[in-house]
PDB file of N, CA and C in Angstrom:
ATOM      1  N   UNK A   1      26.500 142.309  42.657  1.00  0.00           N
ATOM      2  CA  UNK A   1      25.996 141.151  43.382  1.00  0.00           C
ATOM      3  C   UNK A   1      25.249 140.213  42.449  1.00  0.00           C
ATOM      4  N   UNK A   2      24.751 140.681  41.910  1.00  0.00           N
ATOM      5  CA  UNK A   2      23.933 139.801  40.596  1.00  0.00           C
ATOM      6  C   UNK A   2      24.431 138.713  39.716  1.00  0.00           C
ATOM      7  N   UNK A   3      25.447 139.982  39.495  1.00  0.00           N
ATOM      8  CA  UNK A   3      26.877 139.110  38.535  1.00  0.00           C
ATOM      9  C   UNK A   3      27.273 137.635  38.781  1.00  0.00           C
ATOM     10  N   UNK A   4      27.537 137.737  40.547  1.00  0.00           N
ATOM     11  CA  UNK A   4      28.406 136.779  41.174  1.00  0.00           C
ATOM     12  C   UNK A   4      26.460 135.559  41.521  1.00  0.00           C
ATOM     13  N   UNK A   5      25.437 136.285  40.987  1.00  0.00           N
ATOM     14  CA  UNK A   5      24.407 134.989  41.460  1.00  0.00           C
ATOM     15  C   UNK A   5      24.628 134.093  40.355  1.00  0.00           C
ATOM     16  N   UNK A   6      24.465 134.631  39.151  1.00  0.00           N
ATOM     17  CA  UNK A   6      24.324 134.256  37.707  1.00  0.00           C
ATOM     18  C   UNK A   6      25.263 133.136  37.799  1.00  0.00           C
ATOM     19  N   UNK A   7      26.532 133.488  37.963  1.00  0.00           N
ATOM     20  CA  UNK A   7      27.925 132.764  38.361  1.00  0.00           C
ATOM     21  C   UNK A   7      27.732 131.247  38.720  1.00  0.00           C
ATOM     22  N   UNK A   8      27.164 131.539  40.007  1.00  0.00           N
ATOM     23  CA  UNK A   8      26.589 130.521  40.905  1.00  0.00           C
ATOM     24  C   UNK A   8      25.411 129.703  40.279  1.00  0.00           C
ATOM     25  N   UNK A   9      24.508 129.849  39.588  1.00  0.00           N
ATOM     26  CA  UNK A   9      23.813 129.428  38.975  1.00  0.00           C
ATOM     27  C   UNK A   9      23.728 128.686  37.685  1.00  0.00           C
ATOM     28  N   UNK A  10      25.084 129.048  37.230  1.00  0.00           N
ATOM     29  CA  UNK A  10      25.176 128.428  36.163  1.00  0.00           C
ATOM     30  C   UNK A  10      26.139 127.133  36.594  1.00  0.00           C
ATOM     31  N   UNK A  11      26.935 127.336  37.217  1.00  0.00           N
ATOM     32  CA  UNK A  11      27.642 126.169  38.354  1.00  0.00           C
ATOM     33  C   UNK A  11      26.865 125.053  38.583  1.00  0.00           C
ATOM     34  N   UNK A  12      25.314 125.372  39.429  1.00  0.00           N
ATOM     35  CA  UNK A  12      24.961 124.591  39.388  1.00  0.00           C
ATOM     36  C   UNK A  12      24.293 123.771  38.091  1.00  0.00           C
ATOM     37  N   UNK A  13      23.978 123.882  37.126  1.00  0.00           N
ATOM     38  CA  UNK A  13      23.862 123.386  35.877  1.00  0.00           C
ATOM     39  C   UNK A  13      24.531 122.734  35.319  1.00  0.00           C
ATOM     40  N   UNK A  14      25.779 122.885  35.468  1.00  0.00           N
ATOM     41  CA  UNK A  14      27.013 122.070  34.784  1.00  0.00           C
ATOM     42  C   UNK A  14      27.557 120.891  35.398  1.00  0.00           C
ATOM     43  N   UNK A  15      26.830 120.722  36.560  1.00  0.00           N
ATOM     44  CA  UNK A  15      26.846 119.106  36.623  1.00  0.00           C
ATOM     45  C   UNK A  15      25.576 118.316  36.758  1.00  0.00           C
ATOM     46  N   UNK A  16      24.640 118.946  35.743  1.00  0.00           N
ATOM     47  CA  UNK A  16      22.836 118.039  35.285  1.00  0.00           C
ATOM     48  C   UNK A  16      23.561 117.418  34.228  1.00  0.00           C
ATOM     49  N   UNK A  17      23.104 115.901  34.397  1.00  0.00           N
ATOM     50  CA  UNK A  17      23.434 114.898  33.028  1.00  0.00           C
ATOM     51  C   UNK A  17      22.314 115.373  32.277  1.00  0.00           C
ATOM     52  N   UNK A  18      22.548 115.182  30.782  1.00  0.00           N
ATOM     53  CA  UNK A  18      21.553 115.217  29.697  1.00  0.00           C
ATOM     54  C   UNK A  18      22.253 114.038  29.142  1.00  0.00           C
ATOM     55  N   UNK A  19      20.996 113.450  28.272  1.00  0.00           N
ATOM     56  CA  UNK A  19      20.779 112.400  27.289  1.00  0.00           C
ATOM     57  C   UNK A  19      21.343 112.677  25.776  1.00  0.00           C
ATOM     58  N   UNK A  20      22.654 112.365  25.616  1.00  0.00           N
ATOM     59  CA  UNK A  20      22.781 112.741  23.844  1.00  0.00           C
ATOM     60  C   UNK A  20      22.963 111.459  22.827  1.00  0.00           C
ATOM     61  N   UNK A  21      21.921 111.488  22.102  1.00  0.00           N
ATOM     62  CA  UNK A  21      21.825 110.980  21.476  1.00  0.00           C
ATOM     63  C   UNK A  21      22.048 111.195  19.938  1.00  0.00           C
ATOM     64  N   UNK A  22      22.902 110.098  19.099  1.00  0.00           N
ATOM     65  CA  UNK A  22      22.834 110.513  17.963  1.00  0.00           C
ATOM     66  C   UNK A  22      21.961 109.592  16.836  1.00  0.00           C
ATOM     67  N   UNK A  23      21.551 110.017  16.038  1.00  0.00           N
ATOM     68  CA  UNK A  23      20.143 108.954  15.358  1.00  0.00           C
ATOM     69  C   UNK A  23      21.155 109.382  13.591  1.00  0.00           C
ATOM     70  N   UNK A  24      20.818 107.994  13.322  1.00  0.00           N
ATOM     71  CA  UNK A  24      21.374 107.481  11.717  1.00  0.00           C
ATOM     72  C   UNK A  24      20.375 108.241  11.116  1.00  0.00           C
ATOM     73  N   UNK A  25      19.210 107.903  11.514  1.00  0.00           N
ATOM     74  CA  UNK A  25      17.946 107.704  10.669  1.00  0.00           C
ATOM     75  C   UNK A  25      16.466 107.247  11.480  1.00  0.00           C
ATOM     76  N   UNK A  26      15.931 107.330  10.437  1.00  0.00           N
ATOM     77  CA  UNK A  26      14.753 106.425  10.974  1.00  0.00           C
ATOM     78  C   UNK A  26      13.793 105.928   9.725  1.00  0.00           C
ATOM     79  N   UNK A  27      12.618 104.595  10.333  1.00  0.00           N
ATOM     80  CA  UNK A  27      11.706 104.610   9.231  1.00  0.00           C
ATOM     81  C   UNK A  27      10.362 104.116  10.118  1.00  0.00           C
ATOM     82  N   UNK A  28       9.297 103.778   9.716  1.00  0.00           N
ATOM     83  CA  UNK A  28       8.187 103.198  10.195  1.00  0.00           C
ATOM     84  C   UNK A  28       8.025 101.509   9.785  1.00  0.00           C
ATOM     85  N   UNK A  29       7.665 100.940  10.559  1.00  0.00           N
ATOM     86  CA  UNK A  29       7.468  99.150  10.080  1.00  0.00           C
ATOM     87  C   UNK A  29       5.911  99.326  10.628  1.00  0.00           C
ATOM     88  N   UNK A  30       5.236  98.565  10.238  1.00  0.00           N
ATOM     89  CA  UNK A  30       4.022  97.154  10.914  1.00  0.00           C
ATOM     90  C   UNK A  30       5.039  96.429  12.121  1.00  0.00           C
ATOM     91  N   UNK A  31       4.475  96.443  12.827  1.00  0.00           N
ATOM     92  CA  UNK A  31       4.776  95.093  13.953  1.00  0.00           C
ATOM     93  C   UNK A  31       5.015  93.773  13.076  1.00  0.00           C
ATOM     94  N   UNK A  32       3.934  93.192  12.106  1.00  0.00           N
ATOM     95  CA  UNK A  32       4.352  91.841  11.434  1.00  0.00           C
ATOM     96  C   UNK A  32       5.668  91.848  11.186  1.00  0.00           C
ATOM     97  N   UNK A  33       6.471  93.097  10.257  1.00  0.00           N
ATOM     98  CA  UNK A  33       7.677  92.839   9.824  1.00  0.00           C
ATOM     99  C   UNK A  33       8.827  92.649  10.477  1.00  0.00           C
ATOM    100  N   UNK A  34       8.445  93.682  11.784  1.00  0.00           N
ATOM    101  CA  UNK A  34       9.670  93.422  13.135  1.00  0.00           C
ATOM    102  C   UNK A  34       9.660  92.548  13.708  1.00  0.00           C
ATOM    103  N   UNK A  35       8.497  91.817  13.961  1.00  0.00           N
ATOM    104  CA  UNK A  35       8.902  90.274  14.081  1.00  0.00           C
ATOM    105  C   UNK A  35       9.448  89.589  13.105  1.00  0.00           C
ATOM    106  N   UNK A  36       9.399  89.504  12.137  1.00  0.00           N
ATOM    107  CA  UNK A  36      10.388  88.858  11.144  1.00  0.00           C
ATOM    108  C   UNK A  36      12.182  89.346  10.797  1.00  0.00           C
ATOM    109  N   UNK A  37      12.082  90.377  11.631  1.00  0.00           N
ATOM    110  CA  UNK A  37      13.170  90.752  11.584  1.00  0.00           C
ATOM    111  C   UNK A  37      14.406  89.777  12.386  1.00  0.00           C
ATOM    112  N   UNK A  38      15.438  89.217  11.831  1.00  0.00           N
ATOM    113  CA  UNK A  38      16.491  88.253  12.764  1.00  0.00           C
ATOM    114  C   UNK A  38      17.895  89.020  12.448  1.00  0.00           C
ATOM    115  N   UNK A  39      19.002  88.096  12.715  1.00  0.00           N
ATOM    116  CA  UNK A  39      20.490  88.145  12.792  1.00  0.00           C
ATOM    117  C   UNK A  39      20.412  88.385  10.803  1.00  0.00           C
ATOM    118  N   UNK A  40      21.156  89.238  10.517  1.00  0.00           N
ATOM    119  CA  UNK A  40      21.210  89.921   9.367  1.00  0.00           C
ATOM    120  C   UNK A  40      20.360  90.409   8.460  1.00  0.00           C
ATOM    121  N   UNK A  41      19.152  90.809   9.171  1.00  0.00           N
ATOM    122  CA  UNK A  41      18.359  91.375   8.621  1.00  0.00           C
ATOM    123  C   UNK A  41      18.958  92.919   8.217  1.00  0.00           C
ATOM    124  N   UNK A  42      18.795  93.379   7.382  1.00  0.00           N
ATOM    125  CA  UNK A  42      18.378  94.983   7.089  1.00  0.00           C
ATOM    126  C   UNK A  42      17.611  96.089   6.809  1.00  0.00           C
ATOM    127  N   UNK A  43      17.869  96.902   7.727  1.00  0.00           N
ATOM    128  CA  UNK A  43      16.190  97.950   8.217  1.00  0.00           C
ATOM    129  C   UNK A  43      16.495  98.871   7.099  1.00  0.00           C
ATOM    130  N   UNK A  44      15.920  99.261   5.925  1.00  0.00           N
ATOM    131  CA  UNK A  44      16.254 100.645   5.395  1.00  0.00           C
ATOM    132  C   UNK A  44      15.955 102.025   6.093  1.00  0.00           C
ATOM    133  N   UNK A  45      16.439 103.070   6.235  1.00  0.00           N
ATOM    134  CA  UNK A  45      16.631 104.042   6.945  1.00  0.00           C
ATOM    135  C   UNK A  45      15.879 105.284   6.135  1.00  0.00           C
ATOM    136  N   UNK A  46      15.548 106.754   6.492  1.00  0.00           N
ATOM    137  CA  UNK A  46      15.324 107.068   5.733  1.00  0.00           C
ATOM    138  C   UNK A  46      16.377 108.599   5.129  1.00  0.00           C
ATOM    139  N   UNK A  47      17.374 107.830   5.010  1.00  0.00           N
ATOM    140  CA  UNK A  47      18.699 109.000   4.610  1.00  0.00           C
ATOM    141  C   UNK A  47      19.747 108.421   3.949  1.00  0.00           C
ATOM    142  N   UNK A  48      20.223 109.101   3.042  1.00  0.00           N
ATOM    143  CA  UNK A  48      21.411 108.393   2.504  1.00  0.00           C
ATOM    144  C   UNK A  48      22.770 107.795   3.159  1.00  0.00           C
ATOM    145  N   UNK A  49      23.525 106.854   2.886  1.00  0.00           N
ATOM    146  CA  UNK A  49      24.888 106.282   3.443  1.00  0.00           C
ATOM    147  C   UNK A  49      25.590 107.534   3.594  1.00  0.00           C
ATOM    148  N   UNK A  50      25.997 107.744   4.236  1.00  0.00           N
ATOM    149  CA  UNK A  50      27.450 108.611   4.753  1.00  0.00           C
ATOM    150  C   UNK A  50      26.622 110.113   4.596  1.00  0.00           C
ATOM    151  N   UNK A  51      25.848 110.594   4.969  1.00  0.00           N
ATOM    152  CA  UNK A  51      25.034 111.688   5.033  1.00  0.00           C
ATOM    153  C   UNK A  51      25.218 111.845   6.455  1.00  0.00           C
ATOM    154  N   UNK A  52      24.777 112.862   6.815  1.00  0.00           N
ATOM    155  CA  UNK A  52      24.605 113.438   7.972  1.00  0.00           C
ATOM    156  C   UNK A  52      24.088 112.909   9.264  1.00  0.00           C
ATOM    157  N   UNK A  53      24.468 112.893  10.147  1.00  0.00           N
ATOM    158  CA  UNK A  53      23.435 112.548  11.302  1.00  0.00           C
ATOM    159  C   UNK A  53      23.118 113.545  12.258  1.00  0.00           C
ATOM    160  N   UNK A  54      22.108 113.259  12.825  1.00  0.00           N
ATOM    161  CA  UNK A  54      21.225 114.345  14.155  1.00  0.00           C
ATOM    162  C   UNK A  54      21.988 114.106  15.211  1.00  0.00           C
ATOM    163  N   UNK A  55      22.380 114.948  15.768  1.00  0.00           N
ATOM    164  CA  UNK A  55      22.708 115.240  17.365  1.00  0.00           C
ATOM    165  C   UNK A  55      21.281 116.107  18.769  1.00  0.00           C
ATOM    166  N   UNK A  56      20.924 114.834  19.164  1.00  0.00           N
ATOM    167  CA  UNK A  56      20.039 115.079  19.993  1.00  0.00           C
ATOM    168  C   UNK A  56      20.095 115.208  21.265  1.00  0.00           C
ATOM    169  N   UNK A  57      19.768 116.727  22.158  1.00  0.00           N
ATOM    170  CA  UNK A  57      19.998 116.367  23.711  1.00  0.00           C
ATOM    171  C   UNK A  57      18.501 116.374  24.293  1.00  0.00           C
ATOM    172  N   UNK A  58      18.258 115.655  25.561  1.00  0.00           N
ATOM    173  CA  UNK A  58      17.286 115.225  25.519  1.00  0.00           C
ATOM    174  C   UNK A  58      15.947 115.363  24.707  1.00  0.00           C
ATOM    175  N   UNK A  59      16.155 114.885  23.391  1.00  0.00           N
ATOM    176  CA  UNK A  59      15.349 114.394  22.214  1.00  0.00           C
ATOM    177  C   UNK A  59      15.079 116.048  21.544  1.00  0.00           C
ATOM    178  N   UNK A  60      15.992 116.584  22.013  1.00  0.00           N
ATOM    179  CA  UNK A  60      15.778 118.212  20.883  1.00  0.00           C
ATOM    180  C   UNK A  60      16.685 117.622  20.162  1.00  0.00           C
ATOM    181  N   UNK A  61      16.660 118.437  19.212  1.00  0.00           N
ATOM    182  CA  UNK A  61      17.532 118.433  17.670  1.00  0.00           C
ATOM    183  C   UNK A  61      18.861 119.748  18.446  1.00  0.00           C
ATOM    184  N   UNK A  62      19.932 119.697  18.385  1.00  0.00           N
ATOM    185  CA  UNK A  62      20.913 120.795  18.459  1.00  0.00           C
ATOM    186  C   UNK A  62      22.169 120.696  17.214  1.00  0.00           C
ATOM    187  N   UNK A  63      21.988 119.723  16.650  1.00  0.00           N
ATOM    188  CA  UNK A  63      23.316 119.559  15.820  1.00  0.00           C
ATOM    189  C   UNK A  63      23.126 118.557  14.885  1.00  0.00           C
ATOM    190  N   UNK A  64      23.914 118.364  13.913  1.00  0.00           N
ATOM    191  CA  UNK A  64      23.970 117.748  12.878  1.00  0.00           C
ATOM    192  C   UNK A  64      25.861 117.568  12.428  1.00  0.00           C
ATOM    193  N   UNK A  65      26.015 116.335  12.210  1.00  0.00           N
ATOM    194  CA  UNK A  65      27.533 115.967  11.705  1.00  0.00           C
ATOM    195  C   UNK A  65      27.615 114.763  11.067  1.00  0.00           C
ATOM    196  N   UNK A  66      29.256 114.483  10.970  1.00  0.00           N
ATOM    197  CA  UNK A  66      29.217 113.295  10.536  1.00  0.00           C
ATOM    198  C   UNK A  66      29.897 112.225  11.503  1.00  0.00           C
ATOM    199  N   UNK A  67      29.416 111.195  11.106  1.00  0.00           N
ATOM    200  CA  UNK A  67      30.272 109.851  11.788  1.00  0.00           C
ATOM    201  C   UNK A  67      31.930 109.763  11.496  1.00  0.00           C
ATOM    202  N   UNK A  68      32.197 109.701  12.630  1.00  0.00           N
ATOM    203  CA  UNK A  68      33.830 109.392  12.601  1.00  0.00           C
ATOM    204  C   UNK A  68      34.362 107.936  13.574  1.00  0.00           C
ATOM    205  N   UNK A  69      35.334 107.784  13.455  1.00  0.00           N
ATOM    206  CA  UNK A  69      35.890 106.406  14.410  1.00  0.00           C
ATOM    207  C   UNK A  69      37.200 106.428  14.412  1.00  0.00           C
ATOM    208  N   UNK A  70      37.443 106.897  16.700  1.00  0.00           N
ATOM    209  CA  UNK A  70      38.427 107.056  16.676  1.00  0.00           C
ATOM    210  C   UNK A  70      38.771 105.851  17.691  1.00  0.00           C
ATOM    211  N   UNK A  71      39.951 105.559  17.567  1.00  0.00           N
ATOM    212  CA  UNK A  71      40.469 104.303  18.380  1.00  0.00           C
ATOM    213  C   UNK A  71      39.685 103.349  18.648  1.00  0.00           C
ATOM    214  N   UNK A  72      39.020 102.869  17.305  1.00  0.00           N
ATOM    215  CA  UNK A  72      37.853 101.632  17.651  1.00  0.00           C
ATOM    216  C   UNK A  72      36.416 102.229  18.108  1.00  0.00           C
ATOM    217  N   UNK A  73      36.325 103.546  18.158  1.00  0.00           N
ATOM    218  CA  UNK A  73      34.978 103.926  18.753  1.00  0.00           C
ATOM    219  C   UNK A  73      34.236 104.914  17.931  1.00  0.00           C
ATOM    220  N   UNK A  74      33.308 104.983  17.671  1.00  0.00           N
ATOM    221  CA  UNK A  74      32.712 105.617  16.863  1.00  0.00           C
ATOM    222  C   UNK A  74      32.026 107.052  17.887  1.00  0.00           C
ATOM    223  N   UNK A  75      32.628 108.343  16.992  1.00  0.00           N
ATOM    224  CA  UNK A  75      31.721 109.506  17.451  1.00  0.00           C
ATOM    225  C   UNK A  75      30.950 110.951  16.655  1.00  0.00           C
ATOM    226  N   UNK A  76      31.372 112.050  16.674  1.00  0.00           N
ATOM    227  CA  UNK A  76      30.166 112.288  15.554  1.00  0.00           C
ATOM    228  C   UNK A  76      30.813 114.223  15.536  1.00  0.00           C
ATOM    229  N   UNK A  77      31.582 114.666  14.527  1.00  0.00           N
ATOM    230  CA  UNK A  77      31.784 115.836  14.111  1.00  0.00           C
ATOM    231  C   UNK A  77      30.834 116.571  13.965  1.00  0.00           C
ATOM    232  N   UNK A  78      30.401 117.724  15.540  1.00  0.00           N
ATOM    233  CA  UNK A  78      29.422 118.540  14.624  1.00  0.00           C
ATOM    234  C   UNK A  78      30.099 119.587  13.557  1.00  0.00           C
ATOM    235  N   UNK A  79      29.251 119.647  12.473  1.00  0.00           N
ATOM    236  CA  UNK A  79      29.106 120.594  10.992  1.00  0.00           C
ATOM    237  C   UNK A  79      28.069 121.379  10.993  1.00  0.00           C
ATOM    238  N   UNK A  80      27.201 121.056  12.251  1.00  0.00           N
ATOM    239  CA  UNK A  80      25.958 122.545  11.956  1.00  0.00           C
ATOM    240  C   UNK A  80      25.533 122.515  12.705  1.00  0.00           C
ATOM    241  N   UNK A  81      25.398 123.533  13.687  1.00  0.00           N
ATOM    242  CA  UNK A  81      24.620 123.861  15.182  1.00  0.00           C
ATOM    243  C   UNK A  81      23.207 124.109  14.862  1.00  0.00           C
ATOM    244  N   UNK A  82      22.207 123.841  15.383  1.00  0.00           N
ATOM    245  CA  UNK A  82      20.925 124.145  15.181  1.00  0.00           C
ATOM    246  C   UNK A  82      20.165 125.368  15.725  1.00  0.00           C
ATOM    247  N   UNK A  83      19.809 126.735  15.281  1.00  0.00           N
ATOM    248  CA  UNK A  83      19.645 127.798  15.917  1.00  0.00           C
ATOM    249  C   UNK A  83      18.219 127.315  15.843  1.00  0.00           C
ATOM    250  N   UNK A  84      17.721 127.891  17.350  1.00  0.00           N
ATOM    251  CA  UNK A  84      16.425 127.930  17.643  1.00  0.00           C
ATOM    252  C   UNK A  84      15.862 129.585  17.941  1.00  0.00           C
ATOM    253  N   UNK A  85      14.968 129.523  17.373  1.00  0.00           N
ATOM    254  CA  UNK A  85      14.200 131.382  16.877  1.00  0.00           C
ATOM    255  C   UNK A  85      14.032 131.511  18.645  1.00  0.00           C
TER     256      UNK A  85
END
């Protein structure tokens, strides 16, 4: 009987939206500079070009990959699952 709750329980879980997000990078500004920021400005990041990116579900870390682009759309190969202790 247990078996068949677990079952049921996990059912319901699998249709909760989560938030995934994937992040390039990041850096810190002053407010002065982000206002100066316009149409071709460039933010430096703090990671190298074509390096890795974070795969985030609601703002945990679970993964890490790379950027890909398929049919005009950009999405993201995970290469490393994130084990949590």
């Amino acid at each position: 009987m247990a078996n068949s709750d677990n079952g049921r329980n996990i059912d319901l879980l699998m249709s909760v939206p989560l938030k995934i997000t994937a992040e390039l990078g990041s850096c810190k500004m002053l407010v002065e500079d982000i206002l100066k920021l316009g149409t071709g400005s460039v933010v430096e990041l703090d990671r190298i070009a074509g390096g890795p990116v974070d795969l985030l579900v609601n703002d945990r870390l679970v993964a890490r990959g790379d950027v890909v682009a398929i049919d005009e759309k950009f999405g993201v190969r995970i290469t490393e699952l994130i084990e949590r202790p």
